[in-house]
PDB file of N, CA and C in Angstrom:
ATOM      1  N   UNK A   1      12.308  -0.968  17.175  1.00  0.00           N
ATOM      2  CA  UNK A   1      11.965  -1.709  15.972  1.00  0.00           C
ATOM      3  C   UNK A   1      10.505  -1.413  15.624  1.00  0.00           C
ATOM      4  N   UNK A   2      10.436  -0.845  14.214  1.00  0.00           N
ATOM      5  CA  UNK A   2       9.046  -0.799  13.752  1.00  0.00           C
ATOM      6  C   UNK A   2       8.475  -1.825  13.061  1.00  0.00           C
ATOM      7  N   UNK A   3       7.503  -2.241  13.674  1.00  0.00           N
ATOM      8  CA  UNK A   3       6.322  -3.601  12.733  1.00  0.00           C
ATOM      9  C   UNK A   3       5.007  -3.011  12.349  1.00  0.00           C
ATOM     10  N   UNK A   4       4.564  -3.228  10.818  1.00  0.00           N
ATOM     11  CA  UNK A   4       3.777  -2.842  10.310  1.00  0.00           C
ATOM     12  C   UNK A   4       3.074  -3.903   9.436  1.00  0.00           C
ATOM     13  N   UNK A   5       1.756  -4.354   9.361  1.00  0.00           N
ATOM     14  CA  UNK A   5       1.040  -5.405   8.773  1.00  0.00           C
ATOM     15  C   UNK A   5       0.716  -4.520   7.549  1.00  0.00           C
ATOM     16  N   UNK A   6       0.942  -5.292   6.464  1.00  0.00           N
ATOM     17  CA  UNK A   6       0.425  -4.625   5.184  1.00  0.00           C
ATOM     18  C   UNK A   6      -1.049  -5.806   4.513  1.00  0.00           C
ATOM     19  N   UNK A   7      -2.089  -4.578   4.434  1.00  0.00           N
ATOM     20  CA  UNK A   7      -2.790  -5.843   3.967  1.00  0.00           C
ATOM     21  C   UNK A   7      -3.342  -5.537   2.509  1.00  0.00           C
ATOM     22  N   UNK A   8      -3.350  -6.428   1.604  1.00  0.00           N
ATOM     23  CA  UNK A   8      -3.926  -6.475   0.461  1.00  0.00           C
ATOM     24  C   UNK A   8      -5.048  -6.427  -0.196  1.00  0.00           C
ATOM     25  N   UNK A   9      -5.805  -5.877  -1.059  1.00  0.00           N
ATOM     26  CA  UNK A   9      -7.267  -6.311  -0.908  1.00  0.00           C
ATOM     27  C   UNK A   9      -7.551  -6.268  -2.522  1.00  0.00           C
ATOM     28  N   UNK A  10      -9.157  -7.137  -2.715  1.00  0.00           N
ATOM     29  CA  UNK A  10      -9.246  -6.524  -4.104  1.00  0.00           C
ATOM     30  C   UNK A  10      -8.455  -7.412  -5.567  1.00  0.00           C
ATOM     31  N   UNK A  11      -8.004  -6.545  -6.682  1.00  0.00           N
ATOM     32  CA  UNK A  11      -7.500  -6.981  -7.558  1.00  0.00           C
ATOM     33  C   UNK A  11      -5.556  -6.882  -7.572  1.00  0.00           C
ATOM     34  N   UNK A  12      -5.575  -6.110  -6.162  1.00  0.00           N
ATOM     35  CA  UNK A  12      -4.104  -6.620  -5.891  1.00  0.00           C
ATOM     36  C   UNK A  12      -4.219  -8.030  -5.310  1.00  0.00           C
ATOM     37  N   UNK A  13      -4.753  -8.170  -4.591  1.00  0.00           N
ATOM     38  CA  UNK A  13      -4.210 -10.019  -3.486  1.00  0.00           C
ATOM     39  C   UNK A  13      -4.727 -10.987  -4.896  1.00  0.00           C
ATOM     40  N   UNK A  14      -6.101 -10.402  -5.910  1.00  0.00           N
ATOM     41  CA  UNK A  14      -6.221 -11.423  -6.561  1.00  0.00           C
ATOM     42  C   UNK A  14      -4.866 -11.960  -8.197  1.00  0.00           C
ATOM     43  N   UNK A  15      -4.891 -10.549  -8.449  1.00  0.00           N
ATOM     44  CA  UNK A  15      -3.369 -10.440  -9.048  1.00  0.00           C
ATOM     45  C   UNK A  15      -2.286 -10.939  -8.480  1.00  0.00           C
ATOM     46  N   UNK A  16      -1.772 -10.609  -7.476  1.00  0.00           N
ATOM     47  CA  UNK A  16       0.008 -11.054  -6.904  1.00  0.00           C
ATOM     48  C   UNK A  16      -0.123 -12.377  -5.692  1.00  0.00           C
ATOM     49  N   UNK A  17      -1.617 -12.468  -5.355  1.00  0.00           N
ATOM     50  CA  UNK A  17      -1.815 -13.732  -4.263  1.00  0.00           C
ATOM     51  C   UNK A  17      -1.341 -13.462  -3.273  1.00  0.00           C
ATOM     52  N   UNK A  18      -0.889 -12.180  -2.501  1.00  0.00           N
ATOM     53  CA  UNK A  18      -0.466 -11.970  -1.604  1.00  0.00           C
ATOM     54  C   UNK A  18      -1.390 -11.001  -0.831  1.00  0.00           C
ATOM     55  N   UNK A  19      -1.870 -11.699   0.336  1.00  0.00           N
ATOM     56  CA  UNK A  19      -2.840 -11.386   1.288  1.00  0.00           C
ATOM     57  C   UNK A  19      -2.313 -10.437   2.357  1.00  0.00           C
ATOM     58  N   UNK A  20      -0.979 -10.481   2.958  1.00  0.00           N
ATOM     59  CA  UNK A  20      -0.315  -9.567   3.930  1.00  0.00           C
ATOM     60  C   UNK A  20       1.190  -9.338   3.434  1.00  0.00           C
ATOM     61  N   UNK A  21       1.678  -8.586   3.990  1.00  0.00           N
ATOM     62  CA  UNK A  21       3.121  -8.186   4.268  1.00  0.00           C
ATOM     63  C   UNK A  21       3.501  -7.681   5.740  1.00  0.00           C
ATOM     64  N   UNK A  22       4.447  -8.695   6.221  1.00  0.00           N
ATOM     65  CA  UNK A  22       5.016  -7.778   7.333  1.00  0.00           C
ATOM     66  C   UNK A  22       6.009  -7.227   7.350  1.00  0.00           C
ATOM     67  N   UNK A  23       6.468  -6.111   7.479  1.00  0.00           N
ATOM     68  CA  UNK A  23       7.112  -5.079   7.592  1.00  0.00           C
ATOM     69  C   UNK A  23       7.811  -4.689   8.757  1.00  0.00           C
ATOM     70  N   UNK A  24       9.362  -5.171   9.230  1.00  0.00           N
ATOM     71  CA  UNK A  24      10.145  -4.529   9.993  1.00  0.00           C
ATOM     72  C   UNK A  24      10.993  -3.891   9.703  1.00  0.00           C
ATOM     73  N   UNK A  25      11.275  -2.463  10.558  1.00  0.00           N
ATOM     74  CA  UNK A  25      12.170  -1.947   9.771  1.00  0.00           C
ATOM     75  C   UNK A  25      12.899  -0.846  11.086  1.00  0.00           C
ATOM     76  N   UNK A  26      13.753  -0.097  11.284  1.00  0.00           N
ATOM     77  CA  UNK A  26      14.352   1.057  12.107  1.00  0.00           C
ATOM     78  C   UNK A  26      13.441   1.907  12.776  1.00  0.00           C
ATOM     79  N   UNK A  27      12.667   2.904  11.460  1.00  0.00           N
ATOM     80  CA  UNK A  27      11.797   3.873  11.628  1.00  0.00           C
ATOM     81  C   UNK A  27      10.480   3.833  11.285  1.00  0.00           C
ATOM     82  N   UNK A  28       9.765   4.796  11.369  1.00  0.00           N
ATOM     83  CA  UNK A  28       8.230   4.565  10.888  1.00  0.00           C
ATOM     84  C   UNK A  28       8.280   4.676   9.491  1.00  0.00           C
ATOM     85  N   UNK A  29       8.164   4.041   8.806  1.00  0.00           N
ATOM     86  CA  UNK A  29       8.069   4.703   6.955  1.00  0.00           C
ATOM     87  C   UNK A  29       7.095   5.045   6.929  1.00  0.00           C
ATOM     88  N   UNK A  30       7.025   5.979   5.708  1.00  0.00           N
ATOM     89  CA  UNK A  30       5.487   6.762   4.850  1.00  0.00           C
ATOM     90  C   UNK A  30       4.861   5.129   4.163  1.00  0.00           C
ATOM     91  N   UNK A  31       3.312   6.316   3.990  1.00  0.00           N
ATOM     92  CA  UNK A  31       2.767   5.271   3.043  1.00  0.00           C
ATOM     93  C   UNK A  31       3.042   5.094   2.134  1.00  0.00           C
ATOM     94  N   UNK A  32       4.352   5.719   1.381  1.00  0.00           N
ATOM     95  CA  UNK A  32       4.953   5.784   0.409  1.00  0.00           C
ATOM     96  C   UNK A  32       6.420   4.782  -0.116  1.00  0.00           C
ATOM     97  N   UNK A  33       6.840   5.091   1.358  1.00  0.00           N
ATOM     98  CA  UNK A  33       7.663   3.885   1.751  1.00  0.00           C
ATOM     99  C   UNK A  33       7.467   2.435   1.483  1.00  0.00           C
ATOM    100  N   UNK A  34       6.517   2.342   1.931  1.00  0.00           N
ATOM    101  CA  UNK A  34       5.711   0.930   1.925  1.00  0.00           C
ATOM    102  C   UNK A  34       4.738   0.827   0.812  1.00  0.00           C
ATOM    103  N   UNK A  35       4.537   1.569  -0.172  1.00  0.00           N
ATOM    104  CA  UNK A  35       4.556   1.312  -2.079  1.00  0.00           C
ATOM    105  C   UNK A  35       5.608   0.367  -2.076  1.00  0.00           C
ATOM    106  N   UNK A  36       6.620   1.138  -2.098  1.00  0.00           N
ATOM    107  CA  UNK A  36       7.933   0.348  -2.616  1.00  0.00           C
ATOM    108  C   UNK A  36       7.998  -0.885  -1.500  1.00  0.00           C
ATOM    109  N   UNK A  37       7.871  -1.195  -0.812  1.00  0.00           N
ATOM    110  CA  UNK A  37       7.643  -2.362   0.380  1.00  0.00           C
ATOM    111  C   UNK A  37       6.917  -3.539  -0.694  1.00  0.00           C
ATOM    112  N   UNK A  38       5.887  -2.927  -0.903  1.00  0.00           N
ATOM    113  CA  UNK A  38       4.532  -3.746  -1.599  1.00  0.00           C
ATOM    114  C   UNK A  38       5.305  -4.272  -3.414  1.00  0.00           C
ATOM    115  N   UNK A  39       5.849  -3.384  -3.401  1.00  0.00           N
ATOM    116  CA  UNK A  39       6.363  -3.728  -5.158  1.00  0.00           C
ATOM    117  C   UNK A  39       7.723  -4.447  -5.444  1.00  0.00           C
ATOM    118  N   UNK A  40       8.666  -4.738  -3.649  1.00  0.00           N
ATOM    119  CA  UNK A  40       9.479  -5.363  -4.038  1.00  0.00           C
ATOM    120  C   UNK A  40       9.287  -6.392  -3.725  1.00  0.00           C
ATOM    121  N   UNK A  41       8.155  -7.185  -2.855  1.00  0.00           N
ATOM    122  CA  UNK A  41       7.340  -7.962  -3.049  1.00  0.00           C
ATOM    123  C   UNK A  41       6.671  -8.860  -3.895  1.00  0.00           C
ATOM    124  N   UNK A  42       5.904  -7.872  -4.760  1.00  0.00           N
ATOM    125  CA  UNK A  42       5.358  -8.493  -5.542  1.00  0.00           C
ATOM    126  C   UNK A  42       6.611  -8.832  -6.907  1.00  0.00           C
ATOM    127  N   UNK A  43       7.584  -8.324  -7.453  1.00  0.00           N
ATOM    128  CA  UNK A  43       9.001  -8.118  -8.295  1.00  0.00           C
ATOM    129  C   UNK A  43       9.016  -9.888  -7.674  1.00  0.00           C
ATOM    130  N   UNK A  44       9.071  -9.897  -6.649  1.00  0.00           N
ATOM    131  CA  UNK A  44       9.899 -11.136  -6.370  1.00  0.00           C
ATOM    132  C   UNK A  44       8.868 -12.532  -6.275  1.00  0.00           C
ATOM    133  N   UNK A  45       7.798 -12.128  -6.274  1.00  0.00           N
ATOM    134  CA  UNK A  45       6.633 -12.860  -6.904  1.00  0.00           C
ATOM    135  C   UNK A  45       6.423 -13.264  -8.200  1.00  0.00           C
ATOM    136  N   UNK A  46       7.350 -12.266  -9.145  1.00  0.00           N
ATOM    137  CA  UNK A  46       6.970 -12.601 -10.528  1.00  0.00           C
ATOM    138  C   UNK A  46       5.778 -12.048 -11.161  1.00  0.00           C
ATOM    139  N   UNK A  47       4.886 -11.339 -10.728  1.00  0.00           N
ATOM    140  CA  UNK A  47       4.191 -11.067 -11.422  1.00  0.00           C
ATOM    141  C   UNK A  47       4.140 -10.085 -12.645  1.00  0.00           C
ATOM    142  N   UNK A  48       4.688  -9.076 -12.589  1.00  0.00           N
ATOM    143  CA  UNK A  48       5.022  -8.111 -13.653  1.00  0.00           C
ATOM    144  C   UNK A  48       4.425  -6.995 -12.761  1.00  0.00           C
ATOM    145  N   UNK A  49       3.658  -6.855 -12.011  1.00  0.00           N
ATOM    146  CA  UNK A  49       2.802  -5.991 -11.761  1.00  0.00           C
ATOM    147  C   UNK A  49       3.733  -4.715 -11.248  1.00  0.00           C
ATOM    148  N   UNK A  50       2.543  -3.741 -11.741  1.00  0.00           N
ATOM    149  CA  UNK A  50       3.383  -2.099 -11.558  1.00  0.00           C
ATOM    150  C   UNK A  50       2.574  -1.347 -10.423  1.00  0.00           C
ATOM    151  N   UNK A  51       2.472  -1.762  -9.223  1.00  0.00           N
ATOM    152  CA  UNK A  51       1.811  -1.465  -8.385  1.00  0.00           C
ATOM    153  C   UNK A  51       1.819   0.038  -8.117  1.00  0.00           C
ATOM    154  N   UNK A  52       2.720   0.567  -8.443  1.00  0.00           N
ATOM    155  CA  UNK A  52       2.575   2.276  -8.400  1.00  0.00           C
ATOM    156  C   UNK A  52       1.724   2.945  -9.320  1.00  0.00           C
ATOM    157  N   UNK A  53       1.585   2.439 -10.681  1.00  0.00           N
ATOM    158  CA  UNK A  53       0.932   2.352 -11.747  1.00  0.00           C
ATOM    159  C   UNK A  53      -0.784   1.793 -11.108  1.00  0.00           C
ATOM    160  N   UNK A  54      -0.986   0.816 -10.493  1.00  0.00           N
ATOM    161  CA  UNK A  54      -2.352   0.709 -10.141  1.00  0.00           C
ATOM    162  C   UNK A  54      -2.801   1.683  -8.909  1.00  0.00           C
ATOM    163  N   UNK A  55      -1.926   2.422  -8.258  1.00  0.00           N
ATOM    164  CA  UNK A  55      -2.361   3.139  -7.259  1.00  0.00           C
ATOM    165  C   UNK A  55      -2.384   4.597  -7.466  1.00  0.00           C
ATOM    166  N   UNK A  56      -1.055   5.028  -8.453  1.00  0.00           N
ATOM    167  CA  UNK A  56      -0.600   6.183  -7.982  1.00  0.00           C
ATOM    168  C   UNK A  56      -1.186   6.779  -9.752  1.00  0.00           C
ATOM    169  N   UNK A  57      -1.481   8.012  -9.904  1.00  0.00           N
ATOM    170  CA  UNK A  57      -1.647   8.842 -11.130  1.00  0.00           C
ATOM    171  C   UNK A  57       0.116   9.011 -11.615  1.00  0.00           C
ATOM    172  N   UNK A  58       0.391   8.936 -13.190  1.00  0.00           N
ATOM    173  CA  UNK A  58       1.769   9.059 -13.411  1.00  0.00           C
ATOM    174  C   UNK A  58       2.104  10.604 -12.800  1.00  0.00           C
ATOM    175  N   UNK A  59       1.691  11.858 -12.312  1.00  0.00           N
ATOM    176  CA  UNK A  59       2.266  12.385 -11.225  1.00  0.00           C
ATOM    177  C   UNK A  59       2.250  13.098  -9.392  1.00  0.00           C
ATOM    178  N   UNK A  60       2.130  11.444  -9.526  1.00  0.00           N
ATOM    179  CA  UNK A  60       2.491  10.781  -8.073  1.00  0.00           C
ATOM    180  C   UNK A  60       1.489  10.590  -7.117  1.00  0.00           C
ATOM    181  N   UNK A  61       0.024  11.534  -7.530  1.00  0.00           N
ATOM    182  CA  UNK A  61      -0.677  11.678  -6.595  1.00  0.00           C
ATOM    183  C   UNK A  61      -1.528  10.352  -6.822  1.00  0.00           C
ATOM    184  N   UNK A  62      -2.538   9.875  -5.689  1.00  0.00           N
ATOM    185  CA  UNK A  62      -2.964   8.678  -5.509  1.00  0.00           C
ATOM    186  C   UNK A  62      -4.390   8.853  -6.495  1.00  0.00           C
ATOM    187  N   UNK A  63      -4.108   7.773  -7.047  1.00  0.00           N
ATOM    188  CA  UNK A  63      -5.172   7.745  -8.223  1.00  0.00           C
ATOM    189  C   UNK A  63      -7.040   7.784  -7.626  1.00  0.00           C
ATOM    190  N   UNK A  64      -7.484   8.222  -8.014  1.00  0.00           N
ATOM    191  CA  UNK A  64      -9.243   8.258  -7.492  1.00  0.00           C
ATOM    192  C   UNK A  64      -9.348   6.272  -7.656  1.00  0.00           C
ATOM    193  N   UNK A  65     -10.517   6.463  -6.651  1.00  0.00           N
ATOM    194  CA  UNK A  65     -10.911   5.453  -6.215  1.00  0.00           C
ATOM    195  C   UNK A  65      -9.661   4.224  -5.385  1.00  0.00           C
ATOM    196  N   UNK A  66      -8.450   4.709  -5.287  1.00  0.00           N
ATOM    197  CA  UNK A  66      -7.576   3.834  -4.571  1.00  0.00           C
ATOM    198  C   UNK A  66      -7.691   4.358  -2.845  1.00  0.00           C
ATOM    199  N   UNK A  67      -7.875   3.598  -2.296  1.00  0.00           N
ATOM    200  CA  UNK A  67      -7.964   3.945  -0.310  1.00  0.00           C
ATOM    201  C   UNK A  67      -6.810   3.161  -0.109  1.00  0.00           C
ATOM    202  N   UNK A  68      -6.480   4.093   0.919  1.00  0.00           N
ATOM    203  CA  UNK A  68      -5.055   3.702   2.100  1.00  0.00           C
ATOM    204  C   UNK A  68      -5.740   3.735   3.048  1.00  0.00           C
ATOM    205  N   UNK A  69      -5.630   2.742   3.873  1.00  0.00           N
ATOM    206  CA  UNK A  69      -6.294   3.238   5.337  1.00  0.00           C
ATOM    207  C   UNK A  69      -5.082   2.587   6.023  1.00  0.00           C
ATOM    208  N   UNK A  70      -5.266   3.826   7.587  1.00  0.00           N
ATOM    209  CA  UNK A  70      -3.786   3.503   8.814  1.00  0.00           C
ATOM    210  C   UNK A  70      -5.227   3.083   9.593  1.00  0.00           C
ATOM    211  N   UNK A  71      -5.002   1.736  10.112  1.00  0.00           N
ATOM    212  CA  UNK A  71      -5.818   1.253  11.543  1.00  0.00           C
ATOM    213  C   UNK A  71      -7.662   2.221  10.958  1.00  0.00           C
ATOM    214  N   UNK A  72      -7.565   1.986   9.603  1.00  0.00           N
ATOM    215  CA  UNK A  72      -9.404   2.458   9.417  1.00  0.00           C
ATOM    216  C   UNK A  72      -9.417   3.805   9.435  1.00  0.00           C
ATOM    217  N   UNK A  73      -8.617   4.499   9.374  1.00  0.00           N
ATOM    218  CA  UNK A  73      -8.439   6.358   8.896  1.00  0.00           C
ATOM    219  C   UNK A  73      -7.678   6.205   7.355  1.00  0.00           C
ATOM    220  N   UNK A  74      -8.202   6.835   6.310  1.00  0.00           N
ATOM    221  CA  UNK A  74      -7.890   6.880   5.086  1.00  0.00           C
ATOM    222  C   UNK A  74      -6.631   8.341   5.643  1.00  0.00           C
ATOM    223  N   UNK A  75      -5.723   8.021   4.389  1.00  0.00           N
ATOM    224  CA  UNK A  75      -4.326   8.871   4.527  1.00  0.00           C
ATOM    225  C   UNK A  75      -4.996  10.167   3.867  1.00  0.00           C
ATOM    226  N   UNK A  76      -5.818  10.297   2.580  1.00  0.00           N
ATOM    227  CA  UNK A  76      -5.978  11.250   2.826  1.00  0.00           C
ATOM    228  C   UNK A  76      -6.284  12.332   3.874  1.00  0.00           C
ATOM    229  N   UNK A  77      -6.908  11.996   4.259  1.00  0.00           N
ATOM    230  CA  UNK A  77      -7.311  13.336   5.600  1.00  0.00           C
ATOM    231  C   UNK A  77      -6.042  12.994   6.489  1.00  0.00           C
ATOM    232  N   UNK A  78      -4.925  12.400   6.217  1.00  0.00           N
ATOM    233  CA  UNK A  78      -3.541  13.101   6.990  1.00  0.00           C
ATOM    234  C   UNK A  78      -2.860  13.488   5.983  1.00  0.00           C
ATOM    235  N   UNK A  79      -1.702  13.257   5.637  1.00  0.00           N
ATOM    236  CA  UNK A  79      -0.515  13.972   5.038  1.00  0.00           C
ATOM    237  C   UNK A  79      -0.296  13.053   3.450  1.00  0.00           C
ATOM    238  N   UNK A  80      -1.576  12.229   3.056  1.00  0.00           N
ATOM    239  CA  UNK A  80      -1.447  11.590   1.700  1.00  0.00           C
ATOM    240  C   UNK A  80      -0.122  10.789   1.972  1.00  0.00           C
ATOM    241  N   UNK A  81       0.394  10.709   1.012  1.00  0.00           N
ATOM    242  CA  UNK A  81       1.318   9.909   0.681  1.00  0.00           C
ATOM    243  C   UNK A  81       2.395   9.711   1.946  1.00  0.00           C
ATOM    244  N   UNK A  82       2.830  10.930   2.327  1.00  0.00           N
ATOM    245  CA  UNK A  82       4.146  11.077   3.211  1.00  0.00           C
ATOM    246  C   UNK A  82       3.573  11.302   4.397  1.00  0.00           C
ATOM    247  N   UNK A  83       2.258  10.477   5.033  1.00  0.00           N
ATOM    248  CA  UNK A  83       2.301   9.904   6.393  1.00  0.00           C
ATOM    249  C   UNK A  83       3.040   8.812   6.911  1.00  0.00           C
ATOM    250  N   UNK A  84       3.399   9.490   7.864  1.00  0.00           N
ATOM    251  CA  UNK A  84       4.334   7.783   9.083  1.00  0.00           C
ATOM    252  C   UNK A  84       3.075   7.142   9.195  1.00  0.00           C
ATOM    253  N   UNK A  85       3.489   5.800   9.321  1.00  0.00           N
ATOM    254  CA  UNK A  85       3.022   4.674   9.799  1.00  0.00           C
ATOM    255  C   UNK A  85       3.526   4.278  10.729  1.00  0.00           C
ATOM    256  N   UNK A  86       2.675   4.328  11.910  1.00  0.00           N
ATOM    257  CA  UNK A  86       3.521   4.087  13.216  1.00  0.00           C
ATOM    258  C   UNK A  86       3.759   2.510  13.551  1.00  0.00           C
ATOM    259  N   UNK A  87       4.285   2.351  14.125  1.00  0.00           N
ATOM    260  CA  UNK A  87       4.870   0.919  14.508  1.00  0.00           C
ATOM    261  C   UNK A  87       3.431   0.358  15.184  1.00  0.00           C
ATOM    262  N   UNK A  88       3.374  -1.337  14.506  1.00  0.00           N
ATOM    263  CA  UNK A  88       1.984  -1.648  15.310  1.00  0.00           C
ATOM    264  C   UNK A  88       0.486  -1.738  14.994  1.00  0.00           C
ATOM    265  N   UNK A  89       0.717  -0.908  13.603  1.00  0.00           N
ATOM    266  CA  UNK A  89      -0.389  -0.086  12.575  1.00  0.00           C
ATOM    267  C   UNK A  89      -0.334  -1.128  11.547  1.00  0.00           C
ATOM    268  N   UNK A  90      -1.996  -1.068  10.873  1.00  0.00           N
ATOM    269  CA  UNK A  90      -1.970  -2.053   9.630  1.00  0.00           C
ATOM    270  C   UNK A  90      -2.225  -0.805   8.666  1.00  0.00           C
ATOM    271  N   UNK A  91      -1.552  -1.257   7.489  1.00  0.00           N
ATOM    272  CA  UNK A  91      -1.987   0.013   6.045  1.00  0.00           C
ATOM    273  C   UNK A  91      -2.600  -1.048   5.291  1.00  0.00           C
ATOM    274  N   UNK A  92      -3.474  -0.812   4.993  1.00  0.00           N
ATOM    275  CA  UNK A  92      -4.616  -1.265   4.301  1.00  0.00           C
ATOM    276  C   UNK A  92      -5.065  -0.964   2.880  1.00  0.00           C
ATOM    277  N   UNK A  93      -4.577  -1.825   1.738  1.00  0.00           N
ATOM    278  CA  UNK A  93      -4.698  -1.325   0.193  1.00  0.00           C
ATOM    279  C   UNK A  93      -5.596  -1.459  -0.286  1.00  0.00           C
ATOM    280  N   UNK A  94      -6.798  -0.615  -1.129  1.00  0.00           N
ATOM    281  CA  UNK A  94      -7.536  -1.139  -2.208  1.00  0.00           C
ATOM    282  C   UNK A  94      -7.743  -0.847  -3.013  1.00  0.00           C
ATOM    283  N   UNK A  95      -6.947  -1.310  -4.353  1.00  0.00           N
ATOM    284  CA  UNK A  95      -6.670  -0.386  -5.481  1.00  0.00           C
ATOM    285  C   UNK A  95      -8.060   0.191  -6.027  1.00  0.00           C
ATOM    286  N   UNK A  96      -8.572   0.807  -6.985  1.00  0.00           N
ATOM    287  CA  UNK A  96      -9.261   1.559  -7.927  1.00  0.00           C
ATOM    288  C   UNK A  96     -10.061   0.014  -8.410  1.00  0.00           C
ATOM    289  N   UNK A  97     -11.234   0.016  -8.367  1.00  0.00           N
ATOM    290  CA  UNK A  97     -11.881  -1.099  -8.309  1.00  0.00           C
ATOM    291  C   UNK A  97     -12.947  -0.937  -9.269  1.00  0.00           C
ATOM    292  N   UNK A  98     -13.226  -1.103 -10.726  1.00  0.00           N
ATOM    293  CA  UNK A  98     -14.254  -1.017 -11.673  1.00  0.00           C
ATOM    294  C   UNK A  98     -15.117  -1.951 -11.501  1.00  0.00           C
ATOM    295  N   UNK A  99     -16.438  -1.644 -12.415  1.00  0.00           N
ATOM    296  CA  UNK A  99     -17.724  -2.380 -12.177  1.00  0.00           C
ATOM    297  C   UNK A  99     -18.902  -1.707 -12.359  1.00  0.00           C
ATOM    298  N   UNK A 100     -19.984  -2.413 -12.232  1.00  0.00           N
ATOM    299  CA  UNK A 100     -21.288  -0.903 -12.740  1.00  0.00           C
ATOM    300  C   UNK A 100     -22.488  -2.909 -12.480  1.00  0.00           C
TER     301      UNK A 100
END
């Protein structure tokens, strides 16, 4: 059994109010996997929110200024999107964050 802490940060937790997700599941999912983890979530929250839309560029790649981090290593410098998340591991969101 894989367990994975999802944590929120930013203008997602302040948008959808949701601070964690835990995540059990068979196998290790991608960080991609656990997009859709995070958005059927929030769907059932009500918010409207298009969480692929705040993270992801419309083709597919992760929008500038959004960080994934596995346990404090950003996904970029592994396999982007279609890294496992190993069982045990927190993925860590923070969408694209404006300001000056």
């Amino acid at each position: 059994m894989t367990t994975i802490l999802i944590k929120l940060f930013a203008t997602l937790r302040l948008t959808t109010g949701i601070q964690t997700i835990d995540f059990s599941g068979e196998s290790e999912p991608s960080v991609d996997e656990l997009i859709d983890v995070i958005q059927d979530r929030v769907d059932a929250g009500g918010t409207g929110l298009d969480v692929r839309r705040e993270l992801l560029l419309p083709d597919g790649r992760i929008r500038p200024g959004t960080i994934l981090l596995i346990d404090g290593h950003n996904v970029l410098h592994a396999d982007g999107l279609t890294t496992r998340v190993p069982s045990g591991s927190a993925l860590s969101v923070f969408p694209p964050v404006g300001g000056g």
